[in-house]
C-alpha atoms as a PDB file:
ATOM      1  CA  UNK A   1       2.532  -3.839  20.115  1.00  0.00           C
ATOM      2  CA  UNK A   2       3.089  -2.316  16.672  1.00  0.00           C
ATOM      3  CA  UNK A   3       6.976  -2.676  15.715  1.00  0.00           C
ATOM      4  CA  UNK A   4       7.802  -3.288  19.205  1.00  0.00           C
ATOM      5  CA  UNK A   5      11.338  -2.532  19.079  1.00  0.00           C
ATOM      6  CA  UNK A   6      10.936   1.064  18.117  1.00  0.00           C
ATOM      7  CA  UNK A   7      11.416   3.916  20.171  1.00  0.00           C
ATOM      8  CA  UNK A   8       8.112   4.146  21.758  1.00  0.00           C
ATOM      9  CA  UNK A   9       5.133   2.864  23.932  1.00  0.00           C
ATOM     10  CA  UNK A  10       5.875  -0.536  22.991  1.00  0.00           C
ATOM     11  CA  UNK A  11       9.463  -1.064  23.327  1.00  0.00           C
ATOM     12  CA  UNK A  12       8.655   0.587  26.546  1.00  0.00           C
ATOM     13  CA  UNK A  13       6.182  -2.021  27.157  1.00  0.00           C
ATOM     14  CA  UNK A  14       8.137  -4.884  26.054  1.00  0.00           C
ATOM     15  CA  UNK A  15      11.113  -3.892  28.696  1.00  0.00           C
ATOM     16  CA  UNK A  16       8.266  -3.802  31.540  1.00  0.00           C
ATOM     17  CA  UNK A  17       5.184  -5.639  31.349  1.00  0.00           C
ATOM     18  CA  UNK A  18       4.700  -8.961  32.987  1.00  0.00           C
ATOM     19  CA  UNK A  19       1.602  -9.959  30.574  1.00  0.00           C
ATOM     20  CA  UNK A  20       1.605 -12.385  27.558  1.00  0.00           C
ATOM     21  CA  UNK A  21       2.901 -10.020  25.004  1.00  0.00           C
ATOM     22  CA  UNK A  22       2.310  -9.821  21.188  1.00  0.00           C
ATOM     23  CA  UNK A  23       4.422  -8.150  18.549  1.00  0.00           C
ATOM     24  CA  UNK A  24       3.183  -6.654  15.169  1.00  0.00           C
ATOM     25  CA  UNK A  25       6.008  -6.335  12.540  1.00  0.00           C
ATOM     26  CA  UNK A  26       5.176  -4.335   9.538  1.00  0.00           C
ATOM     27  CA  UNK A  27       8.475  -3.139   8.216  1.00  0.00           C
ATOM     28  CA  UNK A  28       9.159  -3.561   4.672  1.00  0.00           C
ATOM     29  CA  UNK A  29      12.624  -1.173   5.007  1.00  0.00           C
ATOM     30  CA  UNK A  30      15.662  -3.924   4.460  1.00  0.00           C
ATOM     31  CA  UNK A  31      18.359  -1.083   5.024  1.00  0.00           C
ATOM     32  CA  UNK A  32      18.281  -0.039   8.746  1.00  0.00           C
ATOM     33  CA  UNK A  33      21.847   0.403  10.383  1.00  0.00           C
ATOM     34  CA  UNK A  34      20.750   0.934  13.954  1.00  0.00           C
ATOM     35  CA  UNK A  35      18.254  -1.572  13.952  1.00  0.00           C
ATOM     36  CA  UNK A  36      20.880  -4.319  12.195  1.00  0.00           C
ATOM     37  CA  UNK A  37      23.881  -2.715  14.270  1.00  0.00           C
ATOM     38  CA  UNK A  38      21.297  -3.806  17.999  1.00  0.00           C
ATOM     39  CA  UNK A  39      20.078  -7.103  16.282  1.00  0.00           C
ATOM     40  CA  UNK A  40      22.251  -9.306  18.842  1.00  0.00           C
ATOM     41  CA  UNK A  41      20.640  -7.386  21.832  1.00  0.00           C
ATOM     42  CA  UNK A  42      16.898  -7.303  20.308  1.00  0.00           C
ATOM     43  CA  UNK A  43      17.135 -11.015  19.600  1.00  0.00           C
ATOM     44  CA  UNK A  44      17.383 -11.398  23.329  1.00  0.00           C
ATOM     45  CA  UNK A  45      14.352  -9.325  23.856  1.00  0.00           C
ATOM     46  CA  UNK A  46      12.099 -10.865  20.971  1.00  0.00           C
ATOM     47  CA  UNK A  47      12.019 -14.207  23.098  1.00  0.00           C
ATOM     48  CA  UNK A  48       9.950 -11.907  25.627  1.00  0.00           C
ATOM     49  CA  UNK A  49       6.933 -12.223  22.607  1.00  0.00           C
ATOM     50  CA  UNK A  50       4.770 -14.945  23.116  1.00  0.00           C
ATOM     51  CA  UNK A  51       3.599 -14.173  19.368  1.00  0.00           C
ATOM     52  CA  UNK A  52       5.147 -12.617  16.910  1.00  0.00           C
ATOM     53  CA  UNK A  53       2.179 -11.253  13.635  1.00  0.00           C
ATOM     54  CA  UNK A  54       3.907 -10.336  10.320  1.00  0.00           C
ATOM     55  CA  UNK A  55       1.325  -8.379   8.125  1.00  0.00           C
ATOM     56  CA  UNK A  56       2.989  -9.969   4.921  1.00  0.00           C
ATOM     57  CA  UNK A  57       5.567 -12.626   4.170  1.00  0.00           C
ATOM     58  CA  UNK A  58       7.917  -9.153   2.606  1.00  0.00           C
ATOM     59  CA  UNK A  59       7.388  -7.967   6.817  1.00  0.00           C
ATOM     60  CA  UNK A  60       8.159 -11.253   8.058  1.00  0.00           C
ATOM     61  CA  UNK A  61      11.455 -11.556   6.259  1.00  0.00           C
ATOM     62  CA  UNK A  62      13.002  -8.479   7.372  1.00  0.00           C
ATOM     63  CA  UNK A  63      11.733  -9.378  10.932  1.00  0.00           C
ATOM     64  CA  UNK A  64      13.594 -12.584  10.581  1.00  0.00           C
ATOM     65  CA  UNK A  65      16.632 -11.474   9.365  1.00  0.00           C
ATOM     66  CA  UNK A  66      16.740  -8.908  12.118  1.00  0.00           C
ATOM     67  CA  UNK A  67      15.322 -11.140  15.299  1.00  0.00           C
ATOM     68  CA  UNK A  68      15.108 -15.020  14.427  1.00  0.00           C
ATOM     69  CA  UNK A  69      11.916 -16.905  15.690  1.00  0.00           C
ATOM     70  CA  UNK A  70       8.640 -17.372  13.746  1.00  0.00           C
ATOM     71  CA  UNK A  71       5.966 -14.711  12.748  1.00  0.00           C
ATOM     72  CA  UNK A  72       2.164 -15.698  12.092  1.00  0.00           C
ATOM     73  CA  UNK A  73       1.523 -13.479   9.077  1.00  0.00           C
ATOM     74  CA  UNK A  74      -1.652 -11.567   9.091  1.00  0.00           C
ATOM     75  CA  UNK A  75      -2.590  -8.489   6.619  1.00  0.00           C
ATOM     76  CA  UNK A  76      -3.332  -5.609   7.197  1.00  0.00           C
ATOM     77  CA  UNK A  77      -7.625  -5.247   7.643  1.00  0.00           C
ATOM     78  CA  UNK A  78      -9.486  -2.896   5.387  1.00  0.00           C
ATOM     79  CA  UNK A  79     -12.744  -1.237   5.085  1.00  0.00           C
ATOM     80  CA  UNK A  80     -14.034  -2.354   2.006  1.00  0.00           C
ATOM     81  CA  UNK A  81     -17.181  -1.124   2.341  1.00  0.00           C
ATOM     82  CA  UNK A  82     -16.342   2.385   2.837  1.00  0.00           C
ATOM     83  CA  UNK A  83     -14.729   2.506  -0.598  1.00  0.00           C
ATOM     84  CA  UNK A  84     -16.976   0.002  -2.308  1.00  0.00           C
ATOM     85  CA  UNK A  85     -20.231   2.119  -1.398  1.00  0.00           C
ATOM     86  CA  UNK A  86     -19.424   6.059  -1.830  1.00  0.00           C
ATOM     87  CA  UNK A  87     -20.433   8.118  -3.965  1.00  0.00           C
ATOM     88  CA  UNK A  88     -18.129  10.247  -6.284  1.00  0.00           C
ATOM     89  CA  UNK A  89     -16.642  13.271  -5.834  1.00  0.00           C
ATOM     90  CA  UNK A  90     -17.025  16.511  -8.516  1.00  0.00           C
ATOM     91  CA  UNK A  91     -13.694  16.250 -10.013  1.00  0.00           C
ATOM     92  CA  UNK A  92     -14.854  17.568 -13.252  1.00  0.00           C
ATOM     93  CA  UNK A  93     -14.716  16.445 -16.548  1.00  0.00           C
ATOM     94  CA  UNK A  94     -12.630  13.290 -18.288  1.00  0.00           C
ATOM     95  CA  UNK A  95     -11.238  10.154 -17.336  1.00  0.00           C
ATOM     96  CA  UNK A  96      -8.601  10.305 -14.326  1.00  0.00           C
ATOM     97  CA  UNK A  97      -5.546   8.443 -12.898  1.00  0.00           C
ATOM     98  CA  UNK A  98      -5.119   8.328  -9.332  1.00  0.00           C
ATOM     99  CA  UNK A  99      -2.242   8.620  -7.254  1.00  0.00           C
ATOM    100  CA  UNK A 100      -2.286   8.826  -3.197  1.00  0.00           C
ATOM    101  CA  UNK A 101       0.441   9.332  -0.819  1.00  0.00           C
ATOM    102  CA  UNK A 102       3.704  10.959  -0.509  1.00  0.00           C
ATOM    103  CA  UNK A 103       4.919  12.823  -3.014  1.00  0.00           C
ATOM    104  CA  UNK A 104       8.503  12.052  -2.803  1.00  0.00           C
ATOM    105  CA  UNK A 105      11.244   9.500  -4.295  1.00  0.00           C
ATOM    106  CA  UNK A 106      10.133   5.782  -2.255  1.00  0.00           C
ATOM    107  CA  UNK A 107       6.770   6.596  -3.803  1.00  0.00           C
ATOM    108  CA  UNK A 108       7.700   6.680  -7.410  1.00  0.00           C
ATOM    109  CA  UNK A 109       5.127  10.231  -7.782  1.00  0.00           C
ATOM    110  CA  UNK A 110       8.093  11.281 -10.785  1.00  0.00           C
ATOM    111  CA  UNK A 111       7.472   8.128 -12.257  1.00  0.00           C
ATOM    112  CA  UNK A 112       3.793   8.680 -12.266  1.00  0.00           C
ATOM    113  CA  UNK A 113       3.734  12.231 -13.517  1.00  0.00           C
ATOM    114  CA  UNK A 114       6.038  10.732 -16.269  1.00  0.00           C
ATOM    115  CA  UNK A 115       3.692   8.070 -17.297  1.00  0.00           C
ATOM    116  CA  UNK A 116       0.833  10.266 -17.722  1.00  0.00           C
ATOM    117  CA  UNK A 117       3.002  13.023 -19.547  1.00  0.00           C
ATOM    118  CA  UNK A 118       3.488   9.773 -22.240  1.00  0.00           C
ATOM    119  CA  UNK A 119      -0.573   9.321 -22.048  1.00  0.00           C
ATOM    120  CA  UNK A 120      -2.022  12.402 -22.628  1.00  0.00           C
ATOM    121  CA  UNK A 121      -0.800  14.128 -25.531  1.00  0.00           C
ATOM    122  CA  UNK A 122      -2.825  11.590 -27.459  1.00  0.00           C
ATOM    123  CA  UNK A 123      -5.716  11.037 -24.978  1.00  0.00           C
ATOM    124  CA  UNK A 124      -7.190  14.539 -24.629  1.00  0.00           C
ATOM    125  CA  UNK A 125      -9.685  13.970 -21.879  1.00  0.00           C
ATOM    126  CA  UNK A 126      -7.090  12.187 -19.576  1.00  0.00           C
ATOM    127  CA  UNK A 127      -6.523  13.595 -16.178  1.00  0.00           C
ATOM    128  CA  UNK A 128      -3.763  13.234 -12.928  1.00  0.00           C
ATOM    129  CA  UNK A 129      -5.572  13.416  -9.676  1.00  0.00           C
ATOM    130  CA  UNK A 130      -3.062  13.266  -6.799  1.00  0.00           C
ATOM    131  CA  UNK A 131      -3.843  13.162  -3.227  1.00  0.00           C
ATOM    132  CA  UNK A 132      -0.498  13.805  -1.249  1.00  0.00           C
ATOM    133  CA  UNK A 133       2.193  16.304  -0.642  1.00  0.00           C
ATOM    134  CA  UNK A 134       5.917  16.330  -0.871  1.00  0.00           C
ATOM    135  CA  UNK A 135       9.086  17.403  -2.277  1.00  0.00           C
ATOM    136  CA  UNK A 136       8.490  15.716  -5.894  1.00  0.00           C
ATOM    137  CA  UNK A 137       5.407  17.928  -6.609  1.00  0.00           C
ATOM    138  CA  UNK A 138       7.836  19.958  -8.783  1.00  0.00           C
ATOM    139  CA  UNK A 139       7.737  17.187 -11.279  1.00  0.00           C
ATOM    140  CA  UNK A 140       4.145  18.775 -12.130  1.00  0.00           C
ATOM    141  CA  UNK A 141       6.266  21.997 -12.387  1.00  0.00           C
ATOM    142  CA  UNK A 142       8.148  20.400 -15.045  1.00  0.00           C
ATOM    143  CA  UNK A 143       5.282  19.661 -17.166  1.00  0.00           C
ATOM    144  CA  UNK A 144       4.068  21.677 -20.524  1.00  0.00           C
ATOM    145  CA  UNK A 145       1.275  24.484 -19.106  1.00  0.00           C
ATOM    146  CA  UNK A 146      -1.216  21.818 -21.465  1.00  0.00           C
ATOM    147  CA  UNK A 147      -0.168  19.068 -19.899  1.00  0.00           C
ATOM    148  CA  UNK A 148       0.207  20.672 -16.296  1.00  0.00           C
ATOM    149  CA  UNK A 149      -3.595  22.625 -16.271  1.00  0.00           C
ATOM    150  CA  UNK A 150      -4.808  18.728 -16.199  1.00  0.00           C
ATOM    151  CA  UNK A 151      -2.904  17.788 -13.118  1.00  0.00           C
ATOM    152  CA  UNK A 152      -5.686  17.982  -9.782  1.00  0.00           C
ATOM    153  CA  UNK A 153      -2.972  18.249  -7.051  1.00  0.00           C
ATOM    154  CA  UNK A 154      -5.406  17.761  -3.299  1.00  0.00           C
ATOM    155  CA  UNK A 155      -2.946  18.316  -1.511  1.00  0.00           C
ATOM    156  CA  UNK A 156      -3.003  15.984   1.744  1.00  0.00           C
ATOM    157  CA  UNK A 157      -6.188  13.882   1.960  1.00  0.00           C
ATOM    158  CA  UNK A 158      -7.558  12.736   5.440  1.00  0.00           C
ATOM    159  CA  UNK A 159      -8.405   8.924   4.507  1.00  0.00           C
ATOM    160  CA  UNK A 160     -11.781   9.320   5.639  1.00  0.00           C
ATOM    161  CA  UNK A 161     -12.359  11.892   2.412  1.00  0.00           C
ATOM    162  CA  UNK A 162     -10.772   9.491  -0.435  1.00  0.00           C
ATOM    163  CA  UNK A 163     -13.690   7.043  -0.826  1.00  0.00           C
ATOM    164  CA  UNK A 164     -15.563   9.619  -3.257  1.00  0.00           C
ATOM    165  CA  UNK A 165     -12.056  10.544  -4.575  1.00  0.00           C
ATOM    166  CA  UNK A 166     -11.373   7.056  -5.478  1.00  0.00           C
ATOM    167  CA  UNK A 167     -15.080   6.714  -6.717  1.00  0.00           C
ATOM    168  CA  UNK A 168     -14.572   9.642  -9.160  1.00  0.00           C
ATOM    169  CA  UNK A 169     -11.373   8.183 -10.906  1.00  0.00           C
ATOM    170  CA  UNK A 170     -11.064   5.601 -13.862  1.00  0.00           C
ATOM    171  CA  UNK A 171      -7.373   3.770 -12.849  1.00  0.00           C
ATOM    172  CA  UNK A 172      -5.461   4.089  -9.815  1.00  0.00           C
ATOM    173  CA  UNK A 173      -1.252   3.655 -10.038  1.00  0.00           C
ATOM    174  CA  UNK A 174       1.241   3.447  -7.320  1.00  0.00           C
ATOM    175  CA  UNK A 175       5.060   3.042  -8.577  1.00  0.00           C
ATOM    176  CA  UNK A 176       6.222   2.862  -5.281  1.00  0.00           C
ATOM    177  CA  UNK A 177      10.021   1.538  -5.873  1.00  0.00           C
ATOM    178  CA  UNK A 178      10.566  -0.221  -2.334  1.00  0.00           C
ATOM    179  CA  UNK A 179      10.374  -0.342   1.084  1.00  0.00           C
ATOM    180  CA  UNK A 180       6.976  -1.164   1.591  1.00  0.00           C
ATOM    181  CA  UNK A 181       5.726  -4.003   3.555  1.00  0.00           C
ATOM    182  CA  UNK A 182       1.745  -4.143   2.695  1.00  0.00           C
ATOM    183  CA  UNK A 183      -0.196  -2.222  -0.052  1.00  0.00           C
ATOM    184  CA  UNK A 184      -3.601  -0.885   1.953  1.00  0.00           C
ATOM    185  CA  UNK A 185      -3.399   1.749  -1.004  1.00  0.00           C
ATOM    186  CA  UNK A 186      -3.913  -1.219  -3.061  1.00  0.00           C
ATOM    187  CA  UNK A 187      -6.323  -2.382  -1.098  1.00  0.00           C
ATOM    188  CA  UNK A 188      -8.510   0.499  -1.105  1.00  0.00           C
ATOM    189  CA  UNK A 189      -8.022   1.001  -4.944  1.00  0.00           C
ATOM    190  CA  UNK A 190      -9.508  -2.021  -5.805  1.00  0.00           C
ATOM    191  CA  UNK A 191     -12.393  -2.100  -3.123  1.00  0.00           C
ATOM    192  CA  UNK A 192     -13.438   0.734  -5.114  1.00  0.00           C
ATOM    193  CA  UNK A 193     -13.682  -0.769  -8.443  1.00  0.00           C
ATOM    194  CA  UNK A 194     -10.106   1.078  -9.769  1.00  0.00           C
ATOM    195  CA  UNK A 195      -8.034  -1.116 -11.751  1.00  0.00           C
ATOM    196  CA  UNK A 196      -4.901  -0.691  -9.973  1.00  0.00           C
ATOM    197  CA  UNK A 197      -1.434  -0.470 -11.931  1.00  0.00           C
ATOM    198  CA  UNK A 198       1.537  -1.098  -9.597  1.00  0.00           C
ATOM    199  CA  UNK A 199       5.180  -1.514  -8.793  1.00  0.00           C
ATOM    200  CA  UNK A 200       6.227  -5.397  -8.850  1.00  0.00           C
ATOM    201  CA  UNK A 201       8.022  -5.160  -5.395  1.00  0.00           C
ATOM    202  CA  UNK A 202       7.786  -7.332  -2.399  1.00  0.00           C
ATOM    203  CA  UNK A 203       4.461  -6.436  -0.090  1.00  0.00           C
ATOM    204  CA  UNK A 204       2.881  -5.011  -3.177  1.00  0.00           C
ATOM    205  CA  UNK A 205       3.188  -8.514  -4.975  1.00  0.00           C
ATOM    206  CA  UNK A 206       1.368  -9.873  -1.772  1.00  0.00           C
ATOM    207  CA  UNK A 207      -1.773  -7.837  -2.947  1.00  0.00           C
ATOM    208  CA  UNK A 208      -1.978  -7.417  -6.459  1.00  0.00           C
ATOM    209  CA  UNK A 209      -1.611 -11.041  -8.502  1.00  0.00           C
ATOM    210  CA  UNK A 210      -0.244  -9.815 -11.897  1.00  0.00           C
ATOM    211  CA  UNK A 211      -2.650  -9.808 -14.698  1.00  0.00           C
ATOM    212  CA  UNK A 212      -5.567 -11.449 -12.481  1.00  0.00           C
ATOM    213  CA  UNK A 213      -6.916  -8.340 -10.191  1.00  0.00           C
ATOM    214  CA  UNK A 214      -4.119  -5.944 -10.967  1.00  0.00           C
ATOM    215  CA  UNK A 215      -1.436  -5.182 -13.298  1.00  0.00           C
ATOM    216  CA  UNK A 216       2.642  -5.017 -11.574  1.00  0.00           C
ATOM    217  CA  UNK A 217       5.517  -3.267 -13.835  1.00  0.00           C
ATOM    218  CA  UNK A 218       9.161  -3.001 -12.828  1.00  0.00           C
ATOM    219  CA  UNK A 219       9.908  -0.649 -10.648  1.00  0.00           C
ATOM    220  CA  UNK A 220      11.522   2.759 -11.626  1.00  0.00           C
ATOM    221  CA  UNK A 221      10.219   2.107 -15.528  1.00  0.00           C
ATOM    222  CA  UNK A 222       8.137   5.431 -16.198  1.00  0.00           C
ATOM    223  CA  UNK A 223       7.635   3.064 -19.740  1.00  0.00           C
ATOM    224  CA  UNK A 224       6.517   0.478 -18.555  1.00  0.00           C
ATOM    225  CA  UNK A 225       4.171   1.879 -15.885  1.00  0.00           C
ATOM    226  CA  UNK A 226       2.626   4.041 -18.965  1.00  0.00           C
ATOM    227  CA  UNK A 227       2.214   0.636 -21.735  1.00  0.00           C
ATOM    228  CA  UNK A 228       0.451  -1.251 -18.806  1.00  0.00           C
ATOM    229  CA  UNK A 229      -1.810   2.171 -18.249  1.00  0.00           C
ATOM    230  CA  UNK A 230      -2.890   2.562 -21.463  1.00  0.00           C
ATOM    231  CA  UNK A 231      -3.948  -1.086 -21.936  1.00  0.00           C
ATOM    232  CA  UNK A 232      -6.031  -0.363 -19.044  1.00  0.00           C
ATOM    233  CA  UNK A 233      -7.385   3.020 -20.385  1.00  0.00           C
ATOM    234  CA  UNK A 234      -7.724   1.830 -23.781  1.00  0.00           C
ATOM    235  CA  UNK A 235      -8.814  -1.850 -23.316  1.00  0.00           C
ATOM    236  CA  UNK A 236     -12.266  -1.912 -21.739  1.00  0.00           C
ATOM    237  CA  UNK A 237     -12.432  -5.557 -21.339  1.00  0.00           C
ATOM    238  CA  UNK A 238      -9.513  -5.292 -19.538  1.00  0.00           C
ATOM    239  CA  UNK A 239     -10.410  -2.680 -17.556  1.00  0.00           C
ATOM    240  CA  UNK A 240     -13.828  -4.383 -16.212  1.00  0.00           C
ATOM    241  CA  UNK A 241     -12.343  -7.490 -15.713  1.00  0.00           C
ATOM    242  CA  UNK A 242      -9.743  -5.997 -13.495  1.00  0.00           C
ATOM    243  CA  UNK A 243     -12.189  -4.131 -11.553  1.00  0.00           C
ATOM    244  CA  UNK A 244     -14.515  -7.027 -11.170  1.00  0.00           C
ATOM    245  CA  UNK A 245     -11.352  -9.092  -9.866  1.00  0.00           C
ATOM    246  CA  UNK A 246     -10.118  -6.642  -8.233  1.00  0.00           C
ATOM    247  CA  UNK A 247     -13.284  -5.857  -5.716  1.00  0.00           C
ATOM    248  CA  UNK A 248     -13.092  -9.650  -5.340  1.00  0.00           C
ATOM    249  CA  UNK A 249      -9.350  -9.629  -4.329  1.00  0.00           C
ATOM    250  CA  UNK A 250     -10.465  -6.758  -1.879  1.00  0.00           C
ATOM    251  CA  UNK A 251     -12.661  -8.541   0.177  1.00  0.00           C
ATOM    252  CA  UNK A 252     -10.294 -11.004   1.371  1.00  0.00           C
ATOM    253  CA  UNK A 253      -8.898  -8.161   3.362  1.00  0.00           C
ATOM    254  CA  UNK A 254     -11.784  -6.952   4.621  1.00  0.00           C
ATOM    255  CA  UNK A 255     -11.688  -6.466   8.694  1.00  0.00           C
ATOM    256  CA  UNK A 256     -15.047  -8.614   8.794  1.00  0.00           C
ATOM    257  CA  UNK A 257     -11.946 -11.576   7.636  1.00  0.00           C
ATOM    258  CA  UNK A 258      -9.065 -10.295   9.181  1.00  0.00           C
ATOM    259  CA  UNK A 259      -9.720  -9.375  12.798  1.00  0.00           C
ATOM    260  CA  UNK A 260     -11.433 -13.236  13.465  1.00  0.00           C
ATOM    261  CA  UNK A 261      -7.444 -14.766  12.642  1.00  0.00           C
ATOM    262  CA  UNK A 262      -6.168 -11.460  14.743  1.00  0.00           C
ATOM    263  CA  UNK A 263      -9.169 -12.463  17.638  1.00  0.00           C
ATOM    264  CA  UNK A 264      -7.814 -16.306  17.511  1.00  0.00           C
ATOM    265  CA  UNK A 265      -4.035 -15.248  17.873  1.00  0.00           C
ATOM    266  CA  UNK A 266      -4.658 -12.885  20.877  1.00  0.00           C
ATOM    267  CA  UNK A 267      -6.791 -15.842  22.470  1.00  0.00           C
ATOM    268  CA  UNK A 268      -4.039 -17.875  22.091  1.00  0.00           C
ATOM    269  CA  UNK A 269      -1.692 -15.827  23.384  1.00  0.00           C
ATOM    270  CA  UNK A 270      -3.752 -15.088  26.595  1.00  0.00           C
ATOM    271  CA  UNK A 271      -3.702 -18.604  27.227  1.00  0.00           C
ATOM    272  CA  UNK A 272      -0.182 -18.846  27.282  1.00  0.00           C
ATOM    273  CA  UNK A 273       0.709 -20.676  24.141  1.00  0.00           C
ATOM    274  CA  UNK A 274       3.817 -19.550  22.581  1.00  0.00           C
ATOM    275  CA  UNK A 275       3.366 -19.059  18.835  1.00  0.00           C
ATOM    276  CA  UNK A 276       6.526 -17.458  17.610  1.00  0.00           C
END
């Protein structure tokens, strides 16, 4: 069951079935006044989980804040492959950033749209792909028409269409400010050979290892965010060396590794054998 105390199938399930059940926690959200405001009465319930899985130590703490008990942390699984192996997309001319997801505050998109506003004026054939929608988009809006005609805004991507996307683009950045559990943007990113520039914040730091297969900035610092870009835009030895550890870093996420640990725990769990 994935979060099984939310208001669904599996908090449904947890309340009825009789079989050895296992919890997935993958909330990275630390402010949650219902949830906290109940955490007496789901305590009770958790001890119904034979096995509680974390996805990252950030998911695990605010499960054990919340509920008590132990968590066998597992990422998040990834197919490397299908981002390692495409081919690119037209995107047209120039070298390109990358941003993917929700265009709105949690995901730092005004912080991105800032950065490259810094970069471009003296790197003429730089480019902003996004691949998202959401209230910030108007942060484009507020861009020079120069600086705006280089902005590629996709609109919402299916994931099974962003391998060539990725493939096309020279440096991926998420300035995601908090809240986040995992990074399987991350992930992707650097399966695909982008140097990936991100937020320093718990679940993210879980992925990336500053200045090894990634680069991590504060959070909210549209400066920042833009020096460690253009070291990676400008810096070519930087650049392959990130991509080179970053394809690396990837495959230890792959589901080829992950779903053997996930297999095991289940196994266990069958059995009986109470892990959490």
């Amino acid at each position: 069951m994935h979060e099984p105390f939310a208001p669904s199938t599996g908090l449904w399930a947890l309340l009825a079935s009789s079989a050895p059940l296992v919890g997935t926690f993958h909330s990275g959200a630390e402010p949650a006044r219902l949830y906290d405001a109940l955490a007496p009465i789901l305590r009770r319930l958790a001890r119904r989980l034979v096995v509680r899985i974390a996805v990252s130590e950030a998911a695990a703490r605010v499960a054990r804040r919340r509920l008590g008990g132990g968590y066998e942390v597992i990422p998040n699984g990834v197919d490397v492959e299908r981002f390692a192996r495409a081919a690119p997309a037209d995107l047209g001319p120039g070298r390109k950033l990358l941003f993917v997801g929700r265009l709105d505050a949690r995901k730092g998109f005004e912080a991105a749209v800032e950065a490259f506003a810094r970069l471009a004026p003296t790197r003429r054939d730089l480019r902003l792909v996004v691949a998202g929608e959401g209230p910030a988009r108007r942060a484009v809006d507020r861009l020079p028409a120069d600086l705006r005609a280089r902005v590629l805004l996709l609109g919402t991507v299916p994931n099974r269409d962003l391998p060539p996307i990725h493939a096309a683009c020279d440096a991926f950045v998420a300035p995601n400010v908090g809240g986040e559990s995992f990074g399987i943007v991350l992930i992707e990113a650097m399966a695909a050979g982008l140097p990936v520039v991100a937020s320093a914040i718990p679940g993210f730091d879980e992925v990336v290892r500053d200045g090894v297969d990634g680069v991590l900035v504060p959070p909210g610092r549209p400066e920042a965010l833009a020096a460690a870009l253009a070291r990676v835009l400008d810096e070519p030895g930087l650049a392959e060396r990130l991509r080179a550890a970053g394809r690396e870093r990837a495959r230890t996420f792959a589901l080829e590794t992950v779903l053997p640990r996930l297999e095991a725990v289940y196994e266990r769990a069958a059995r009986g054998e109470r892990l959490g």
